[in-house]
C-alpha atoms as a PDB file:
ATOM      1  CA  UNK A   1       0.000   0.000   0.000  1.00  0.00           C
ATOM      2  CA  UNK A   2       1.460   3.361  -0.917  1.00  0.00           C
ATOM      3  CA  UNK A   3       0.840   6.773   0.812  1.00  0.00           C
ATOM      4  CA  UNK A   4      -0.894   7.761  -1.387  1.00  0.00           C
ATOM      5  CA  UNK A   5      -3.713   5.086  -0.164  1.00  0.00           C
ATOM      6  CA  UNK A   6      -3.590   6.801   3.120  1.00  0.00           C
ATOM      7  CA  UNK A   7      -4.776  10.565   1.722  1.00  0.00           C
ATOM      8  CA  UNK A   8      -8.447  11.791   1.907  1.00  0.00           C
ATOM      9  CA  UNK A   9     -10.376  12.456  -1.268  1.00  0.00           C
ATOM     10  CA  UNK A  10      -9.515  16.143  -0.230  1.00  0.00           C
ATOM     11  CA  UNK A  11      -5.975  15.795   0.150  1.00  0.00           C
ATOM     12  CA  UNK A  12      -5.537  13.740  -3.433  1.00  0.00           C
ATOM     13  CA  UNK A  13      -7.616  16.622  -4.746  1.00  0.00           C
ATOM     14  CA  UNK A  14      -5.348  18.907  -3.642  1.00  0.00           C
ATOM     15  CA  UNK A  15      -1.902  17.039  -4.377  1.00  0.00           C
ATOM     16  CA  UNK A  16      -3.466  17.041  -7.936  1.00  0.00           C
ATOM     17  CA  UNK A  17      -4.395  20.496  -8.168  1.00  0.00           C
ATOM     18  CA  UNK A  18      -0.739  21.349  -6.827  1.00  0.00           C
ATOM     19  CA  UNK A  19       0.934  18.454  -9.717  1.00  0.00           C
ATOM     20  CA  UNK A  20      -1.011  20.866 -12.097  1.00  0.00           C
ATOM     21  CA  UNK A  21       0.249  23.886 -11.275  1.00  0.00           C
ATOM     22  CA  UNK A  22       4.181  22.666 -10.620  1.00  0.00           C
ATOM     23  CA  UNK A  23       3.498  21.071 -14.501  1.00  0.00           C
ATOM     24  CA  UNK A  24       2.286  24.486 -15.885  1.00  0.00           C
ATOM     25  CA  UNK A  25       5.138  26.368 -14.230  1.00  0.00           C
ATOM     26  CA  UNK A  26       7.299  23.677 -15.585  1.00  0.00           C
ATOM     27  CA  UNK A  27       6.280  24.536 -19.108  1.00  0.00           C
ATOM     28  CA  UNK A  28       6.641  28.305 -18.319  1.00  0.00           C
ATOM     29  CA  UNK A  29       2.619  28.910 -18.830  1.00  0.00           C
ATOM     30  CA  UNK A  30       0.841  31.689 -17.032  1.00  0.00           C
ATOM     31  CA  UNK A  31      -2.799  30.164 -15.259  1.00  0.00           C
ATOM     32  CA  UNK A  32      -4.502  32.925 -18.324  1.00  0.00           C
ATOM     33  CA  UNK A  33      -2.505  30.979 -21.022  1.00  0.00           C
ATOM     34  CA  UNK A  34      -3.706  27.710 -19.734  1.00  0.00           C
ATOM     35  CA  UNK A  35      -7.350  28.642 -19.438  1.00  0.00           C
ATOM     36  CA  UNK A  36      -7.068  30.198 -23.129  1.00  0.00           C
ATOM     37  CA  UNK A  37      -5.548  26.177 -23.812  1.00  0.00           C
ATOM     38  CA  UNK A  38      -8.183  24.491 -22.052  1.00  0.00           C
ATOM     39  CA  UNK A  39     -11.196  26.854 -22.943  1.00  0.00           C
ATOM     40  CA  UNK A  40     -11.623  27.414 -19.213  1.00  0.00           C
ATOM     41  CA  UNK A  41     -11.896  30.778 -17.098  1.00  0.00           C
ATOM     42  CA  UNK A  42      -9.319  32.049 -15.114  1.00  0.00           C
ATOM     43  CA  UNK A  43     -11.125  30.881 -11.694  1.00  0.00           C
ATOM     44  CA  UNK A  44     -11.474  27.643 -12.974  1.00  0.00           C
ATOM     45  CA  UNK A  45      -7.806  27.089 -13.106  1.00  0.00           C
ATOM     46  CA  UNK A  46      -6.959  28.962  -9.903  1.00  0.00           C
ATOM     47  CA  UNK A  47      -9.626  26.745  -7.912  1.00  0.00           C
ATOM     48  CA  UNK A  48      -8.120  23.891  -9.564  1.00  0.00           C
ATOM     49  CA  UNK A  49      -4.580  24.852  -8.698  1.00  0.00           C
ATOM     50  CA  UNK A  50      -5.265  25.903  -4.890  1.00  0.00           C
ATOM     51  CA  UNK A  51      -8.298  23.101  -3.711  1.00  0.00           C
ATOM     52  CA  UNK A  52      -8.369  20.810  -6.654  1.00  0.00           C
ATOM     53  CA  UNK A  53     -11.703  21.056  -7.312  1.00  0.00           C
ATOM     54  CA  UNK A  54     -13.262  21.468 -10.540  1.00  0.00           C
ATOM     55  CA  UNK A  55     -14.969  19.349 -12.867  1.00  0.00           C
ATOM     56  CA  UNK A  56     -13.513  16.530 -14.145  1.00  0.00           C
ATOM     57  CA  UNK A  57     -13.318  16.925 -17.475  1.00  0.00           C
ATOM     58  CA  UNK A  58     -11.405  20.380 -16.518  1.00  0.00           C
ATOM     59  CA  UNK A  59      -8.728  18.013 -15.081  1.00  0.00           C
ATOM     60  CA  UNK A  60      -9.246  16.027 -18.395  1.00  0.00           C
ATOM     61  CA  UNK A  61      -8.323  19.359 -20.659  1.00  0.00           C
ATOM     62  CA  UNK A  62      -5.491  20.643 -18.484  1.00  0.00           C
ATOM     63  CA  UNK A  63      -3.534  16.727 -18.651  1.00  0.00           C
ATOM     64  CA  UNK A  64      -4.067  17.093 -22.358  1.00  0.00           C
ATOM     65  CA  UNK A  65      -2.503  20.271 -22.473  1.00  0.00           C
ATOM     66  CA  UNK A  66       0.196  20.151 -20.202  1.00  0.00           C
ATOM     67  CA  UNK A  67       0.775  17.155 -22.393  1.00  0.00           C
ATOM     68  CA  UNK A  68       0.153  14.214 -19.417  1.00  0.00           C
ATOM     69  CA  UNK A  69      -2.958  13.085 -20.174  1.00  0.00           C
ATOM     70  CA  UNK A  70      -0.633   9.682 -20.601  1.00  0.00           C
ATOM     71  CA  UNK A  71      -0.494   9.493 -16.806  1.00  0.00           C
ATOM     72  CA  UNK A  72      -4.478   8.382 -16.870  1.00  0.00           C
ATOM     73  CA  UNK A  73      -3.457   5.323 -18.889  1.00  0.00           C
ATOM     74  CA  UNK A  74      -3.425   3.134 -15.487  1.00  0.00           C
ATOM     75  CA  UNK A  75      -7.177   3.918 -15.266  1.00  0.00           C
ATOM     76  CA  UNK A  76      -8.542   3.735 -18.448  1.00  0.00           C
ATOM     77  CA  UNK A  77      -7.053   0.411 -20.014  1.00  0.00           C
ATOM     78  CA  UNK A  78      -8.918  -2.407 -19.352  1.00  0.00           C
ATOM     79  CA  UNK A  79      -6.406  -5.418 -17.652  1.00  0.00           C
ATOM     80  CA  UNK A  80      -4.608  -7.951 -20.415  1.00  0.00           C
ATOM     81  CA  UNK A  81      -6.205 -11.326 -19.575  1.00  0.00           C
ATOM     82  CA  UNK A  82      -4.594 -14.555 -20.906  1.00  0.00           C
ATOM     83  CA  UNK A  83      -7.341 -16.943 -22.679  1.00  0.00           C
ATOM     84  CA  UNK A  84      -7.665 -18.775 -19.307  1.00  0.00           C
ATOM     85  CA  UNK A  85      -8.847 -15.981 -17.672  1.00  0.00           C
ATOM     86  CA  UNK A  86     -11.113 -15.268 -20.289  1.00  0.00           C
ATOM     87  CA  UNK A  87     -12.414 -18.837 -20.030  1.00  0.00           C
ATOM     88  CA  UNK A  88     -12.684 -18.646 -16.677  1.00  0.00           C
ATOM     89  CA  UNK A  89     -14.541 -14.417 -16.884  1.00  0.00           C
ATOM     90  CA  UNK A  90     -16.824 -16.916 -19.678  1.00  0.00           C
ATOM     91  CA  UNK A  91     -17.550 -19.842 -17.648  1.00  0.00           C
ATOM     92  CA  UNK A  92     -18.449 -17.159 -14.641  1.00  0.00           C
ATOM     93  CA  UNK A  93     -20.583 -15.505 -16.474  1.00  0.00           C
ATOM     94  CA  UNK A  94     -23.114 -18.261 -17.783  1.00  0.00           C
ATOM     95  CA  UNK A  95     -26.608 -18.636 -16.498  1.00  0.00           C
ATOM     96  CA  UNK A  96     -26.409 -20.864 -13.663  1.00  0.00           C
ATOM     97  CA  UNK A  97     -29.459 -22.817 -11.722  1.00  0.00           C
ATOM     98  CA  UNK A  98     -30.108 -23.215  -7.907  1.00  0.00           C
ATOM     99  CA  UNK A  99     -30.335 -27.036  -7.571  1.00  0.00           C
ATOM    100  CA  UNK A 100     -33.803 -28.572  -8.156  1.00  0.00           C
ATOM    101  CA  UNK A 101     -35.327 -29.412  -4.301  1.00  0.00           C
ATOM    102  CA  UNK A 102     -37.931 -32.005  -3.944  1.00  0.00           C
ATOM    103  CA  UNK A 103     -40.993 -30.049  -2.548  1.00  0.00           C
ATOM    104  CA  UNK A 104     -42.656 -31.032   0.812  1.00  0.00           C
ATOM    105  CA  UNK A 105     -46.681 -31.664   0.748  1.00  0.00           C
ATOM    106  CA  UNK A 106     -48.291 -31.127   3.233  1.00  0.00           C
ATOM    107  CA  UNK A 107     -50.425 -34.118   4.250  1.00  0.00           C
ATOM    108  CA  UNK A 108     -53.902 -33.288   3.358  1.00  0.00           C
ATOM    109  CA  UNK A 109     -56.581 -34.563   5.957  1.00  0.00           C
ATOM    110  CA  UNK A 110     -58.866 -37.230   5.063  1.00  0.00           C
ATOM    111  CA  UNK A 111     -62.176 -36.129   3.407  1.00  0.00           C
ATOM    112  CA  UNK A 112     -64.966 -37.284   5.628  1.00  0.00           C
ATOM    113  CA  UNK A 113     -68.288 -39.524   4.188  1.00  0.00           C
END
């Protein structure tokens, strides 16, 4: 388990919004020129770069422009399985049955003449 496990959903928020704005800075981009990149305000990126909130797809537009959009790969591709596996995902996957349980009658009382 990395540290990363250990951080809130506020504090991964944050770490990103901070990755973003040590990448800009990096590529010698004022927070106007990337908003004019990413078709985003100015207070967009700023909120981004100082809380990490935003919308996703904000997030989405500033990877692709700061050129690490590469970095999502880990997320988006779906896992390499060998053909067992996929026998196995197949075999897991088929209808199954519950087992067929004799029923118990209930005795019915004798009809009287």
């Amino acid at each position: 388990m990395g540290t990363i496990d250990l951080y809130t959903a506020e504090e991964i928020c944050r770490t990103l919004g901070q990755r973003c704005r040590a990448l800009r800075l990096a590529r010698d981009l004022s927070q106007s020129e990337l908003a004019a990149r990413v078709g985003a305000s100015l207070s967009s990126i700023r909120r981004l770069e100082a809380s990490g909130s935003g919308p996703l797809e904000l997030l989405v537009r500033v990877a692709q422009s700061l050129q690490v959009v590469s970095q999502f790969e880990p997320l988006l591709m779906q896992p390499v399985l060998t053909i067992a596996d996929a026998e196995r995902e197949t075999a897991a996957r088929s209808r199954r049955r519950a087992a067929r349980r004799n029923k118990v009658r209930a005795a019915t009382p004798p009809s009287s003449p």
